[in-house]
PDB file of N, CA and C in Angstrom:
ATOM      1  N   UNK A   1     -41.749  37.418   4.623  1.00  0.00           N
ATOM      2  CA  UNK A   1     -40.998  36.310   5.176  1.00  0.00           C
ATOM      3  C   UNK A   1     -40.353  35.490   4.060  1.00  0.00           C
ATOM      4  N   UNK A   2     -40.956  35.101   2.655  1.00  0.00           N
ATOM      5  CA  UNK A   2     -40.455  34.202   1.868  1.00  0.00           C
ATOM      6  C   UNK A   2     -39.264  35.487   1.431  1.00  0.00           C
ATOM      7  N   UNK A   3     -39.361  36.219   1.311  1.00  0.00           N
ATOM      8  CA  UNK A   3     -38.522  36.956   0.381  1.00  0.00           C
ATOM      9  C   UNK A   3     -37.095  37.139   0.865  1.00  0.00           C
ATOM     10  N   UNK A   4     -37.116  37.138   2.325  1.00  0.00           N
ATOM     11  CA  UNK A   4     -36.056  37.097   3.475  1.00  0.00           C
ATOM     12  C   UNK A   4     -35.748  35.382   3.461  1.00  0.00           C
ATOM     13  N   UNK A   5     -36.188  34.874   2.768  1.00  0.00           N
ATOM     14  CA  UNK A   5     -35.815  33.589   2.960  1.00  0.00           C
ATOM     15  C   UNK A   5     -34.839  33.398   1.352  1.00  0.00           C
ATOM     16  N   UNK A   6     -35.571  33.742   0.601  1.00  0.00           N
ATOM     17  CA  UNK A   6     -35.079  33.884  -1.120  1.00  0.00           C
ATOM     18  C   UNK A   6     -33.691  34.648  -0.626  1.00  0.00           C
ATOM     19  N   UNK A   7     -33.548  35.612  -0.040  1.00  0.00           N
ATOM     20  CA  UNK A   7     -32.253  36.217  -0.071  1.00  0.00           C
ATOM     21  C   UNK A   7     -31.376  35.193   0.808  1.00  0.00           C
ATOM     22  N   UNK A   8     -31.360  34.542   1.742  1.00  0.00           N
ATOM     23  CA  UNK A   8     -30.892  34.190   2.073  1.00  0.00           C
ATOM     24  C   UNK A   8     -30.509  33.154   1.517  1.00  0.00           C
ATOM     25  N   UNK A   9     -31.181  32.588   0.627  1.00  0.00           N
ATOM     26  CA  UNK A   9     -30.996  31.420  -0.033  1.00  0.00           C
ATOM     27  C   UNK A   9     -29.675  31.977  -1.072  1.00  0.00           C
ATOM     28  N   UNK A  10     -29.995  32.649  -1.995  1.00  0.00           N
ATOM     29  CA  UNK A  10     -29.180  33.262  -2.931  1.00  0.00           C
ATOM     30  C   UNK A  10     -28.062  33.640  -2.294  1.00  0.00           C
ATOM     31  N   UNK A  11     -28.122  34.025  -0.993  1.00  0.00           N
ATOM     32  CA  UNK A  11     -26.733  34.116  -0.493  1.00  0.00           C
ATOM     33  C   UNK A  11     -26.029  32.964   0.262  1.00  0.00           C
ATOM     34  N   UNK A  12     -26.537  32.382  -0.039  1.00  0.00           N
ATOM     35  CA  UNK A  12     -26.066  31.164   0.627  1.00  0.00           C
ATOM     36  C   UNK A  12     -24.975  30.364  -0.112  1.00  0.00           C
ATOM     37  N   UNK A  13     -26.294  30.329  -1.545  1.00  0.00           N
ATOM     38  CA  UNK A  13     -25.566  29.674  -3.475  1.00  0.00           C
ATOM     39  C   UNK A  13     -24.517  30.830  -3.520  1.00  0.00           C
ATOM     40  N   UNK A  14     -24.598  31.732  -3.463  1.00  0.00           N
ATOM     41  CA  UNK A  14     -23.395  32.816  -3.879  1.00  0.00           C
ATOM     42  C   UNK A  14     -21.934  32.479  -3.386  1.00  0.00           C
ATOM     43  N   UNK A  15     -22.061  32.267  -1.725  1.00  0.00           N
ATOM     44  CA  UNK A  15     -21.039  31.772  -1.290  1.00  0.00           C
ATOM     45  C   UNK A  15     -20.674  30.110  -1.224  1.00  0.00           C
ATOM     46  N   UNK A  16     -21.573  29.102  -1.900  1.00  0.00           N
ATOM     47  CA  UNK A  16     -20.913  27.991  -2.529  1.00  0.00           C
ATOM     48  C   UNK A  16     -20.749  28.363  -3.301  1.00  0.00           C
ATOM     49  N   UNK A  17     -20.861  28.494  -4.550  1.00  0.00           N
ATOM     50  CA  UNK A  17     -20.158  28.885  -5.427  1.00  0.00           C
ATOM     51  C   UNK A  17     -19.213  29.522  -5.491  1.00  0.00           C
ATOM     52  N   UNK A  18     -18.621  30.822  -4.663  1.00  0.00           N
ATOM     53  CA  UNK A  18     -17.725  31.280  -4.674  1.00  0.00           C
ATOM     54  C   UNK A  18     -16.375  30.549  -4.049  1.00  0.00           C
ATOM     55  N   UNK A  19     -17.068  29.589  -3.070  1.00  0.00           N
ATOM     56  CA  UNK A  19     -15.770  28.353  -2.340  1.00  0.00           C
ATOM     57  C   UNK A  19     -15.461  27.580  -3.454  1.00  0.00           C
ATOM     58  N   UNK A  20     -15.923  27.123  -3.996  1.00  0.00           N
ATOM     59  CA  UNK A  20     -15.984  26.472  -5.226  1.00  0.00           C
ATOM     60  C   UNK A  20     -15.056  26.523  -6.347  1.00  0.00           C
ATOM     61  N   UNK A  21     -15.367  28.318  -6.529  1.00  0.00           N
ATOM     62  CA  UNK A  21     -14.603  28.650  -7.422  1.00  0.00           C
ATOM     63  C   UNK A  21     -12.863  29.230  -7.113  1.00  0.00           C
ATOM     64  N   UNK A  22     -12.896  29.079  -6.026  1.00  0.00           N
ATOM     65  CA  UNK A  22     -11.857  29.734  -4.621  1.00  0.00           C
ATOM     66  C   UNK A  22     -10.793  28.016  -4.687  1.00  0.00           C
ATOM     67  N   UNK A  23     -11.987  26.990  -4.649  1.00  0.00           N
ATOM     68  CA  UNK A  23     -10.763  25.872  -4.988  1.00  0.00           C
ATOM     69  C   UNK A  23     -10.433  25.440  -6.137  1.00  0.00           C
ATOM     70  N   UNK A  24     -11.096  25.886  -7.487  1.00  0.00           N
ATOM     71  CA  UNK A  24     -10.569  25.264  -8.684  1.00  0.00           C
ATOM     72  C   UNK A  24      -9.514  26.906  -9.098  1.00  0.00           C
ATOM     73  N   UNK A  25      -9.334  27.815  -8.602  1.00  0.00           N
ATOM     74  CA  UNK A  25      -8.392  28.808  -8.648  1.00  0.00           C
ATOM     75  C   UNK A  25      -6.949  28.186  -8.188  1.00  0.00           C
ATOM     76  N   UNK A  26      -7.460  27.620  -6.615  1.00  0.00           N
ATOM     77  CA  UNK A  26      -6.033  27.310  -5.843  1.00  0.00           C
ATOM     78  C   UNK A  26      -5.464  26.139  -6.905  1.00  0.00           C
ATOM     79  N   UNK A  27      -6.297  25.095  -7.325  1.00  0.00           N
ATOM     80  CA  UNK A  27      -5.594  23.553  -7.764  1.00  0.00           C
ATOM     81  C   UNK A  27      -5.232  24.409  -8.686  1.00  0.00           C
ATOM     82  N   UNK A  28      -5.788  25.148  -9.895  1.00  0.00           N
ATOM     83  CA  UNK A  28      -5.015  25.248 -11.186  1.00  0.00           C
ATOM     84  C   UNK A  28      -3.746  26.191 -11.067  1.00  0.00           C
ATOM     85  N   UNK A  29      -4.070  26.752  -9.975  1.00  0.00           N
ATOM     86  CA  UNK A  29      -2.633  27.459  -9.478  1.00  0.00           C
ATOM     87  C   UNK A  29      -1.244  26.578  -9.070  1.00  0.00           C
ATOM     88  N   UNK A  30      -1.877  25.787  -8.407  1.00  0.00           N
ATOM     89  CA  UNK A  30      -0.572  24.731  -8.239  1.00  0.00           C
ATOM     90  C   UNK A  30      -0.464  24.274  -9.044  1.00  0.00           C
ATOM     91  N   UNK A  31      -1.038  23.654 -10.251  1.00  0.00           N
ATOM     92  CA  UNK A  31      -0.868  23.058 -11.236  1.00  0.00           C
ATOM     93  C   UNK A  31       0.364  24.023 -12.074  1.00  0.00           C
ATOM     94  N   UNK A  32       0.218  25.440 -12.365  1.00  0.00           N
ATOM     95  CA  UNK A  32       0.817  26.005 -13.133  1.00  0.00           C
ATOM     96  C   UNK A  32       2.062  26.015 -11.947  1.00  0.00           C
ATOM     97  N   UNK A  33       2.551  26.131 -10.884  1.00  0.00           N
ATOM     98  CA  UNK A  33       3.339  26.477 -10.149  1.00  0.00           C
ATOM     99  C   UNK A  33       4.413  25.006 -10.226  1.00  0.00           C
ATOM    100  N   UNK A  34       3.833  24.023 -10.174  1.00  0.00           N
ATOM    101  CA  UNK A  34       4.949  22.725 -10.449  1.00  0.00           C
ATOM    102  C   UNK A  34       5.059  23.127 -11.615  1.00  0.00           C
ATOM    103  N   UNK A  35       4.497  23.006 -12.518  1.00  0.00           N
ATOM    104  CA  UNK A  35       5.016  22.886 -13.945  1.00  0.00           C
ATOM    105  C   UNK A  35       5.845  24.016 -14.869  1.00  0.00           C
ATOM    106  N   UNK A  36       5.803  24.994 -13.847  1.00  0.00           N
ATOM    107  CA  UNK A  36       6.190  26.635 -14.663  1.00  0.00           C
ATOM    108  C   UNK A  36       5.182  27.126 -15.358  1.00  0.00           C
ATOM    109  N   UNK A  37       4.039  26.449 -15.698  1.00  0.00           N
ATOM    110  CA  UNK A  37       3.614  27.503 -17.145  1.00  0.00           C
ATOM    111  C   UNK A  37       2.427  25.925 -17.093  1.00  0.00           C
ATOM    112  N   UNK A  38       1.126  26.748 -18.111  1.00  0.00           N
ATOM    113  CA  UNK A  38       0.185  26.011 -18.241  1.00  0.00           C
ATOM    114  C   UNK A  38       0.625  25.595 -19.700  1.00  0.00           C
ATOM    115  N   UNK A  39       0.647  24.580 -19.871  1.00  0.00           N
ATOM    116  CA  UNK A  39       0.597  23.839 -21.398  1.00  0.00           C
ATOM    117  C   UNK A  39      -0.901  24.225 -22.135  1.00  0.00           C
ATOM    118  N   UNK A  40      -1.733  24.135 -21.388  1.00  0.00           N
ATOM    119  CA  UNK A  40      -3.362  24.464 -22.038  1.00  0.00           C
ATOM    120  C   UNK A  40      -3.432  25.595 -22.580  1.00  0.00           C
ATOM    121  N   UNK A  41      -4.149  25.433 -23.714  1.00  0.00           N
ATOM    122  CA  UNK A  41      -4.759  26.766 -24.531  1.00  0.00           C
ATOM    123  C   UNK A  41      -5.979  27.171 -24.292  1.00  0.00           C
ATOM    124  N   UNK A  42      -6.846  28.050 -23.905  1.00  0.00           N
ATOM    125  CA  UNK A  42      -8.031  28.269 -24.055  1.00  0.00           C
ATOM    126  C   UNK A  42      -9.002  28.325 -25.289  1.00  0.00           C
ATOM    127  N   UNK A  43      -9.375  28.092 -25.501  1.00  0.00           N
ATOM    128  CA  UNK A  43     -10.207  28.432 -26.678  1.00  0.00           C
ATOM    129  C   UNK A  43     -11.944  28.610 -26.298  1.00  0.00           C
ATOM    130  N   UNK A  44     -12.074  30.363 -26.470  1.00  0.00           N
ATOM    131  CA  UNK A  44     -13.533  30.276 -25.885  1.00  0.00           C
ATOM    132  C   UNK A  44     -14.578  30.798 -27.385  1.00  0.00           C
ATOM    133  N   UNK A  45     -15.773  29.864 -27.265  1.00  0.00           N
ATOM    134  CA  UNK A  45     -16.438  29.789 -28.453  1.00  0.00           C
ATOM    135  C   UNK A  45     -17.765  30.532 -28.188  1.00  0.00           C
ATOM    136  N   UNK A  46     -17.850  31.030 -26.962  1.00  0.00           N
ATOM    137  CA  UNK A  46     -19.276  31.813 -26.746  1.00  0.00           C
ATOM    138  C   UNK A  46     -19.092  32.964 -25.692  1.00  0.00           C
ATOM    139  N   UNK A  47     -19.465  34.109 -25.921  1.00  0.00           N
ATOM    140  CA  UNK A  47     -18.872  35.128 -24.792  1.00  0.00           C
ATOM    141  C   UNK A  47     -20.584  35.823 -24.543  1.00  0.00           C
ATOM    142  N   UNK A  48     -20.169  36.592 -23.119  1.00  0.00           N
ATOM    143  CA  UNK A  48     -21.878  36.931 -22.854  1.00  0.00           C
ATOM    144  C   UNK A  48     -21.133  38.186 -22.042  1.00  0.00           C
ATOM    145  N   UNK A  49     -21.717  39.365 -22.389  1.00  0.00           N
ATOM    146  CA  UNK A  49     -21.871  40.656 -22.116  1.00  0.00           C
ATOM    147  C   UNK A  49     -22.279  40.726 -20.588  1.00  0.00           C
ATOM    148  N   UNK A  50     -21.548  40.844 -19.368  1.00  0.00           N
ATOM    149  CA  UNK A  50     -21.871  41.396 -18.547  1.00  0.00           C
ATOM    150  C   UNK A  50     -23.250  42.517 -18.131  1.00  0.00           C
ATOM    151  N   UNK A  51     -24.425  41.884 -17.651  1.00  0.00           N
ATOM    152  CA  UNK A  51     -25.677  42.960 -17.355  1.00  0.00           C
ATOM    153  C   UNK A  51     -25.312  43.749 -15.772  1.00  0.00           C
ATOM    154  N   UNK A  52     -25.797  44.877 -15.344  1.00  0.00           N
ATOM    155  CA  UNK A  52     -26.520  45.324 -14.183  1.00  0.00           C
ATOM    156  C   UNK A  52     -26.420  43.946 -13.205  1.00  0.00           C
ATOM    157  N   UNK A  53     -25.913  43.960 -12.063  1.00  0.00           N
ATOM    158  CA  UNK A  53     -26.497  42.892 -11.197  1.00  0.00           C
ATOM    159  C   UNK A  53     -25.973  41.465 -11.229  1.00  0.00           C
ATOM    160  N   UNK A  54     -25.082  41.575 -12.157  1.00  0.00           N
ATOM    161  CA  UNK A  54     -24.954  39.863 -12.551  1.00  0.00           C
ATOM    162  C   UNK A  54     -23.576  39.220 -11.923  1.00  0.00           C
ATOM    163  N   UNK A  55     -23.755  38.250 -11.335  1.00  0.00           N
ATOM    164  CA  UNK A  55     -22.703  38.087 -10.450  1.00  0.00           C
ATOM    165  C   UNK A  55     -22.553  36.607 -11.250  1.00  0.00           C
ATOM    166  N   UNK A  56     -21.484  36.098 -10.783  1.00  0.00           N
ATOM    167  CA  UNK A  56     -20.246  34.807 -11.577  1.00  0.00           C
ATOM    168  C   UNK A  56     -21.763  33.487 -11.247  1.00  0.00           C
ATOM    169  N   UNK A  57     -21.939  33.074 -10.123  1.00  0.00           N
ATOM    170  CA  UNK A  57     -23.422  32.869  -9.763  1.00  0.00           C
ATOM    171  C   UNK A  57     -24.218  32.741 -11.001  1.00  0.00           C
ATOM    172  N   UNK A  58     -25.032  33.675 -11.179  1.00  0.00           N
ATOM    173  CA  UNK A  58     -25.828  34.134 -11.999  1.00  0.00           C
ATOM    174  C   UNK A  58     -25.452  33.841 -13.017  1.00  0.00           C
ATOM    175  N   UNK A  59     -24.406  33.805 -13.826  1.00  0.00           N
ATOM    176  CA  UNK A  59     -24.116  33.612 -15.014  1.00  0.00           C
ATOM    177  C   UNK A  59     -23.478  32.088 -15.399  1.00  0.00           C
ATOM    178  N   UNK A  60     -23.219  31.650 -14.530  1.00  0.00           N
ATOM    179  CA  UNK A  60     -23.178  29.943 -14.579  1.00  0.00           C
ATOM    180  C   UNK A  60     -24.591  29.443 -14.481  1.00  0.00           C
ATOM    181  N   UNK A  61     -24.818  29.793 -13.615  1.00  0.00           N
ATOM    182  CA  UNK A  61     -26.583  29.230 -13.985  1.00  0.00           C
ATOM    183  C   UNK A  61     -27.445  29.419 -15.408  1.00  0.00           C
ATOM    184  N   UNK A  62     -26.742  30.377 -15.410  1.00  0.00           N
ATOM    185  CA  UNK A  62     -27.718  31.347 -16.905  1.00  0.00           C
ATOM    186  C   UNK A  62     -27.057  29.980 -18.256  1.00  0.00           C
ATOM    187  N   UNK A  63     -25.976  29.738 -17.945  1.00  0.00           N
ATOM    188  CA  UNK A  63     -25.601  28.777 -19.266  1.00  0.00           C
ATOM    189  C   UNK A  63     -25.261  27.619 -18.890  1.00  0.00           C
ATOM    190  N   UNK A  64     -26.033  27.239 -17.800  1.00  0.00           N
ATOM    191  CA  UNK A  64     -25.603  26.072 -17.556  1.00  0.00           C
ATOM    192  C   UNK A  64     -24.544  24.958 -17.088  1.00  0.00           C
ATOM    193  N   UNK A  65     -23.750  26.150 -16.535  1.00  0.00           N
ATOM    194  CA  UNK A  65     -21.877  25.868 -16.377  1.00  0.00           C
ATOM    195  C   UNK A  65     -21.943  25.692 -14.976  1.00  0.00           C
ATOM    196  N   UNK A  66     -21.405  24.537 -14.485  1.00  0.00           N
ATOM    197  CA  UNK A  66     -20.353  24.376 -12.997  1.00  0.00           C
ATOM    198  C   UNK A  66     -19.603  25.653 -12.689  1.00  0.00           C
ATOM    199  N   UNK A  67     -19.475  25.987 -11.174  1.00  0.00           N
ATOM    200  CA  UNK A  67     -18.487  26.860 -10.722  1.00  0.00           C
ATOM    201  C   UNK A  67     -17.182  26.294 -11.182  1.00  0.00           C
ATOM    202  N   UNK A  68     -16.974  24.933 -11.245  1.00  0.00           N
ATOM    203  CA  UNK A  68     -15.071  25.395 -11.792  1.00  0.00           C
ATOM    204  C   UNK A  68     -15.318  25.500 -13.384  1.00  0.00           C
ATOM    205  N   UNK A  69     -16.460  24.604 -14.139  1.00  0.00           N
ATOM    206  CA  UNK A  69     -16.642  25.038 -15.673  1.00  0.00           C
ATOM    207  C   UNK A  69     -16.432  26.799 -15.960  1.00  0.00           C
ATOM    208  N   UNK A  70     -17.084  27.386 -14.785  1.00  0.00           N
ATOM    209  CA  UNK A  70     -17.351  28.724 -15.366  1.00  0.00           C
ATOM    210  C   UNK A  70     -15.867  29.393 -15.124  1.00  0.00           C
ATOM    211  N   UNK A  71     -15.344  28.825 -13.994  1.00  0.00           N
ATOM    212  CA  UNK A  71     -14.002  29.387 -13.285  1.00  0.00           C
ATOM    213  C   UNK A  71     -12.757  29.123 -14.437  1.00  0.00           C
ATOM    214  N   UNK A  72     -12.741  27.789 -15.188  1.00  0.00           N
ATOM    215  CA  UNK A  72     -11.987  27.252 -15.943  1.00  0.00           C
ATOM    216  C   UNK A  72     -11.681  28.169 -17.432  1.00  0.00           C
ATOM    217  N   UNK A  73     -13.192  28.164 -17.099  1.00  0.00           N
ATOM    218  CA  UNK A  73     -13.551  29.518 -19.201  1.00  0.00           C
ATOM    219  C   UNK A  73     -12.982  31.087 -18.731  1.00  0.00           C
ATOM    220  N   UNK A  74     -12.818  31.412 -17.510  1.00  0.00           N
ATOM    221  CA  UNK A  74     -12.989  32.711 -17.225  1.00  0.00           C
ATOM    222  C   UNK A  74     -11.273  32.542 -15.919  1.00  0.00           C
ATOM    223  N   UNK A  75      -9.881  32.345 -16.120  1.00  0.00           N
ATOM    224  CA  UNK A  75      -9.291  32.261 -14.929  1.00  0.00           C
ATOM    225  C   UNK A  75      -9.041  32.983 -14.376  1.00  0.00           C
ATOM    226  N   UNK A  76      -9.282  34.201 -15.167  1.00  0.00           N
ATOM    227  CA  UNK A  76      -8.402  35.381 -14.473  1.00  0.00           C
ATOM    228  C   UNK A  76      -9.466  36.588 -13.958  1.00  0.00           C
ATOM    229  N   UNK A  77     -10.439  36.497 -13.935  1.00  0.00           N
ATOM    230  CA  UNK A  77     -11.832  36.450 -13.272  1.00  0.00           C
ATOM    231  C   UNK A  77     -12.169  36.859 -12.016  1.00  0.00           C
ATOM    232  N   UNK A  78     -12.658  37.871 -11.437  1.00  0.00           N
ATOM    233  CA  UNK A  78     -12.179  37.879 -10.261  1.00  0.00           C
ATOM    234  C   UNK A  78     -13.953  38.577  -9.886  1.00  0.00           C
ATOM    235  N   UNK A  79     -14.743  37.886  -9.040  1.00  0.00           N
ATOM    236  CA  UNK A  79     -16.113  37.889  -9.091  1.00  0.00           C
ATOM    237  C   UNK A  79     -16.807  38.831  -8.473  1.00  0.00           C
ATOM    238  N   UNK A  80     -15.606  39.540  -7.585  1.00  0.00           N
ATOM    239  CA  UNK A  80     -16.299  40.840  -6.743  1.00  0.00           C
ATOM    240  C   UNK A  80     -16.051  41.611  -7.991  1.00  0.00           C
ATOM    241  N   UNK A  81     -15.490  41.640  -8.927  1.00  0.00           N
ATOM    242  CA  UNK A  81     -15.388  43.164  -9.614  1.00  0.00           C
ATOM    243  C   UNK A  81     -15.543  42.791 -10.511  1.00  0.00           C
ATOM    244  N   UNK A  82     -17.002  42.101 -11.700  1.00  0.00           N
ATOM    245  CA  UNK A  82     -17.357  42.087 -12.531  1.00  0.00           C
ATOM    246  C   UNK A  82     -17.948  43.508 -12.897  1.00  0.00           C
ATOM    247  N   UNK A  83     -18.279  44.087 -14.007  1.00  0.00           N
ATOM    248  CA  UNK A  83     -18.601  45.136 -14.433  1.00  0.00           C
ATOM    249  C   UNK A  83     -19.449  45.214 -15.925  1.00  0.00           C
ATOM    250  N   UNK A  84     -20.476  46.005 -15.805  1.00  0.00           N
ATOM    251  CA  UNK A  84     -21.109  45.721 -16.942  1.00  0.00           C
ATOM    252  C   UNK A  84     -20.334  46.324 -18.131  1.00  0.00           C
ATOM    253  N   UNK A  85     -20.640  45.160 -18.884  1.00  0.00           N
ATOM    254  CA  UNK A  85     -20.321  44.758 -20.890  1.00  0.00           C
ATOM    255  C   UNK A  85     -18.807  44.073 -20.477  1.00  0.00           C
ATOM    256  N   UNK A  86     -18.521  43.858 -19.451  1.00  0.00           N
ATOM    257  CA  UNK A  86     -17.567  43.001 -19.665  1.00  0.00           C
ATOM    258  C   UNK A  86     -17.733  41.690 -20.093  1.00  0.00           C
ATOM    259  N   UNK A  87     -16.623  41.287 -20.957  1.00  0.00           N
ATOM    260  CA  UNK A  87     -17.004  40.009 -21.474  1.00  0.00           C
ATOM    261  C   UNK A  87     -16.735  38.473 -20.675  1.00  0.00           C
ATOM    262  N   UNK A  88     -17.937  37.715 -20.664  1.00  0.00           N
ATOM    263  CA  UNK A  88     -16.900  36.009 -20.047  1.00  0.00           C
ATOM    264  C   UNK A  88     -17.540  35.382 -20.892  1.00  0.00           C
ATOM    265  N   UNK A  89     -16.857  34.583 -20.557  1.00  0.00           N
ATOM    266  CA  UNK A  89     -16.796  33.067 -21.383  1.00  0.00           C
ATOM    267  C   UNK A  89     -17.562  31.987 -20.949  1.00  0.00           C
ATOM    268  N   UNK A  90     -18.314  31.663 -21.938  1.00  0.00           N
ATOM    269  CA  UNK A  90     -19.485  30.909 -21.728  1.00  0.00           C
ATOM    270  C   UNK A  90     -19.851  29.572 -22.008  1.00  0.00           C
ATOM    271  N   UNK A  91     -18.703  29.453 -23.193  1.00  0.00           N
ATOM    272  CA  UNK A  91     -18.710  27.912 -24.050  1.00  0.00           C
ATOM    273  C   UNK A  91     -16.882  27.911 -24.231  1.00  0.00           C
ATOM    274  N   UNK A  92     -16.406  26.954 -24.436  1.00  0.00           N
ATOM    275  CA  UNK A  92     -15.192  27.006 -24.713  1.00  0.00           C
ATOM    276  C   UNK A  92     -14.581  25.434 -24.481  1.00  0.00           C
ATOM    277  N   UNK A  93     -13.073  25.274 -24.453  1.00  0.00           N
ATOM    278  CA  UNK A  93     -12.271  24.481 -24.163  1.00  0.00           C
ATOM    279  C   UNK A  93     -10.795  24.629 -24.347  1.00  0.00           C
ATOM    280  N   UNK A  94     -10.383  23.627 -23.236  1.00  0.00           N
ATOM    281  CA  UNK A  94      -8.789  23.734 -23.562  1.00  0.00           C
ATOM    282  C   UNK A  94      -7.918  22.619 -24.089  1.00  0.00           C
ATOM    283  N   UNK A  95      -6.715  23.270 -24.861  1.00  0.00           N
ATOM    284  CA  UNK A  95      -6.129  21.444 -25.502  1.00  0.00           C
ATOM    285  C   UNK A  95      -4.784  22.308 -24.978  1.00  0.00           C
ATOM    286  N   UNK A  96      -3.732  20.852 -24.719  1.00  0.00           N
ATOM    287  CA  UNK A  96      -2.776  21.133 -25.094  1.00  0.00           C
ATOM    288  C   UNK A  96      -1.737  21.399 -26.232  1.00  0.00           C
TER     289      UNK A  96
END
């Protein structure tokens, strides 16, 4: 019974997080769409190897990152088709 409850839980966080990350996609999309083009640079200072199993979820938690923090380091990101040793971004920032 707890374990059917644990999954459900995890699927629950999976899909906030994924709304989450579903609206800091749309705003920075409009953002680039008025303006033509993003002025921001990325600059990412920590990258983490994709494991077995590891979903966008999982790996914001793992470092401590917000769904749009993690969404922001990673834009082009797309969470159903992570793949292992792929790389994301874990620490970073952007300047203009």
């Amino acid at each position: 019974m707890a374990r059917s409850s644990n999954q459900a839980a995890k699927k629950f966080h999976l899909a906030l997080f994924l709304s989450f990350l579903l609206i800091a996609v749309a705003v920075e999309s409009k953002q680039i769409a008025i303006t033509g083009k993003s002025n921001a640079t990325l600059v990412c200072n920590s990258t983490y190897g994709a494991e077995l199993g590891d979903t966008c979820f999982d790996v914001a938690q793992k470092f401590k990152l917000t769904a749009v923090e993690f969404g922001a380091l990673n834009p082009n990101l797309y969470c159903d088709n992570i793949f292992v040793g792929q790389w994301l971004c874990v620490a970073g920032f952007a300047f203009k």
